[in-house]
PDB file of N, CA and C in Angstrom:
ATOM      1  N   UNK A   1      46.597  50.838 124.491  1.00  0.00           N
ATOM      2  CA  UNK A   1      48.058  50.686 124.629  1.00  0.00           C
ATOM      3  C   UNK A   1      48.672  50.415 123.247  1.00  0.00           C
ATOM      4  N   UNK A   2      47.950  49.506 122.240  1.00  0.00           N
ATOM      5  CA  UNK A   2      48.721  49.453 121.162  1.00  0.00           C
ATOM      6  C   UNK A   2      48.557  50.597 119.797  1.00  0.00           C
ATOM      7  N   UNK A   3      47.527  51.370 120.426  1.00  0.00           N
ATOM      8  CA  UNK A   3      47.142  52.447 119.513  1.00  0.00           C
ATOM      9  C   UNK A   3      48.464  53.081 119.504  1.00  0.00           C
ATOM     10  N   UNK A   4      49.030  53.192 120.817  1.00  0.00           N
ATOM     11  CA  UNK A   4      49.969  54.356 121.296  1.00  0.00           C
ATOM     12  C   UNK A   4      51.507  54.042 120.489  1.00  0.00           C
ATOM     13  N   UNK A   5      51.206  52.594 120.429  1.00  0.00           N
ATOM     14  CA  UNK A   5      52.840  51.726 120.013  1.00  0.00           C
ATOM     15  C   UNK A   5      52.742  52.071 118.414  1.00  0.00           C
ATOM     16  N   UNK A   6      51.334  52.033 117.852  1.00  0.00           N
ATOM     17  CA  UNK A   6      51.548  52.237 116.453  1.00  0.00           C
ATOM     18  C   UNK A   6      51.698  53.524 116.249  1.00  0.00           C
ATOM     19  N   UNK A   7      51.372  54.630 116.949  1.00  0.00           N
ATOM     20  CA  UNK A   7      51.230  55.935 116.566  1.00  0.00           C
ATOM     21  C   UNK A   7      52.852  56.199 116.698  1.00  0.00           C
ATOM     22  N   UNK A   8      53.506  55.763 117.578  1.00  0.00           N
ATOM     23  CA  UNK A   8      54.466  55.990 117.908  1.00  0.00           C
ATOM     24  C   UNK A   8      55.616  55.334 116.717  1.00  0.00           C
ATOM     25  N   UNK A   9      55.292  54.159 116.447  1.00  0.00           N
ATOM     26  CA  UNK A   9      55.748  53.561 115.283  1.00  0.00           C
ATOM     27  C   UNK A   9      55.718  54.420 113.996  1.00  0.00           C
ATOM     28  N   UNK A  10      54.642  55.103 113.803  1.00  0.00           N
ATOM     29  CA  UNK A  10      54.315  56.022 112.702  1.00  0.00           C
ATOM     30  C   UNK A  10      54.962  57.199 112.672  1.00  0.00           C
ATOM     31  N   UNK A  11      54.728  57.664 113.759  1.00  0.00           N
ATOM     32  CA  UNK A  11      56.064  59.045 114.172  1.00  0.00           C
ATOM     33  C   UNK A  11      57.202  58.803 113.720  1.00  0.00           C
ATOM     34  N   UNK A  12      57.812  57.850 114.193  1.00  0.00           N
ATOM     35  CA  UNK A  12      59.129  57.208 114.164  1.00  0.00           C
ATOM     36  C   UNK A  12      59.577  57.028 112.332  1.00  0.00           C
ATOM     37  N   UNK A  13      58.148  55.867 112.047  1.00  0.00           N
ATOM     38  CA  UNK A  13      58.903  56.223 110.471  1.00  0.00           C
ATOM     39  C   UNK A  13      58.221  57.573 109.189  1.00  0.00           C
ATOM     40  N   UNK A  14      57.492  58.335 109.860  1.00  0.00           N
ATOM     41  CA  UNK A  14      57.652  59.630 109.237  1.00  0.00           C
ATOM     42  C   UNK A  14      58.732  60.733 109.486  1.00  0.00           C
ATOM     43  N   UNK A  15      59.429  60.766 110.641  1.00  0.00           N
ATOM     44  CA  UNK A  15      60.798  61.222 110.891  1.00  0.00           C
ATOM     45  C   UNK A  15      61.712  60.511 109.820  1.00  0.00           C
ATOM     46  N   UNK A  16      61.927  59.736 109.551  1.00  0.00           N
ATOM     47  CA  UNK A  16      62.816  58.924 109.054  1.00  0.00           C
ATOM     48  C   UNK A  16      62.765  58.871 107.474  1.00  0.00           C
ATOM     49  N   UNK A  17      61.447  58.974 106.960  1.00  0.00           N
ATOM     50  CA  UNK A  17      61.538  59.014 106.024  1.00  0.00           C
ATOM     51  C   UNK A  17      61.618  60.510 105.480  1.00  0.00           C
ATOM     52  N   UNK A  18      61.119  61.304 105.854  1.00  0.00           N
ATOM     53  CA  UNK A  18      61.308  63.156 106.200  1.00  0.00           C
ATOM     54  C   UNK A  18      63.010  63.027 106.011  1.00  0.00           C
ATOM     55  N   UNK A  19      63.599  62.150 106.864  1.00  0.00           N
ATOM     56  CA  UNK A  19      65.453  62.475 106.719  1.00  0.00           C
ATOM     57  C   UNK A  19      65.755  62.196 105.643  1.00  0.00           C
ATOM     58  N   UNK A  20      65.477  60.965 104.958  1.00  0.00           N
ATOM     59  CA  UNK A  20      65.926  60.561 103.746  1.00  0.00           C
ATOM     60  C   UNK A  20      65.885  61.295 102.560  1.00  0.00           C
ATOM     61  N   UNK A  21      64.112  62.200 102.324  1.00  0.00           N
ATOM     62  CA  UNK A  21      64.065  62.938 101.449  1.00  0.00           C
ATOM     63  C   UNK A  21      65.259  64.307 101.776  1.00  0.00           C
ATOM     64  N   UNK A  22      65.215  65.192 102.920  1.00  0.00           N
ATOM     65  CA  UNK A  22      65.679  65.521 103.004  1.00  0.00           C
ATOM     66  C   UNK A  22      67.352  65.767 102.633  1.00  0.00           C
ATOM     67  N   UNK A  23      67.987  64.285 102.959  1.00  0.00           N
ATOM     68  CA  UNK A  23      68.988  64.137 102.407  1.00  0.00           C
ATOM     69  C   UNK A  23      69.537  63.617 101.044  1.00  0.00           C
ATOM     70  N   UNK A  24      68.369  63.139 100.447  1.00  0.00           N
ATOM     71  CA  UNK A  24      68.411  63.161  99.149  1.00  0.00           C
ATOM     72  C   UNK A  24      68.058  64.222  98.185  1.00  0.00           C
ATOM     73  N   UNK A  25      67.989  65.377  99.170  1.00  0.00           N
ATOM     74  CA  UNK A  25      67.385  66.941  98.126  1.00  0.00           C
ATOM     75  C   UNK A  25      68.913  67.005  98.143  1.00  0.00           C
TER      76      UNK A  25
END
């Protein structure tokens, strides 16, 4: 169960940081 919360956590901030670069190109 907490594998799932971190993977999910990880998703969450590789989206996020993906936006930032993105919006900083």
């Amino acid at each position: 169960m907490k594998i799932k919360e971190q993977t999910r956590k990880l998703a969450a901030g590789c989206s996020k940081h993906r936006f930032e670069v993105a919006d900083g190109s």
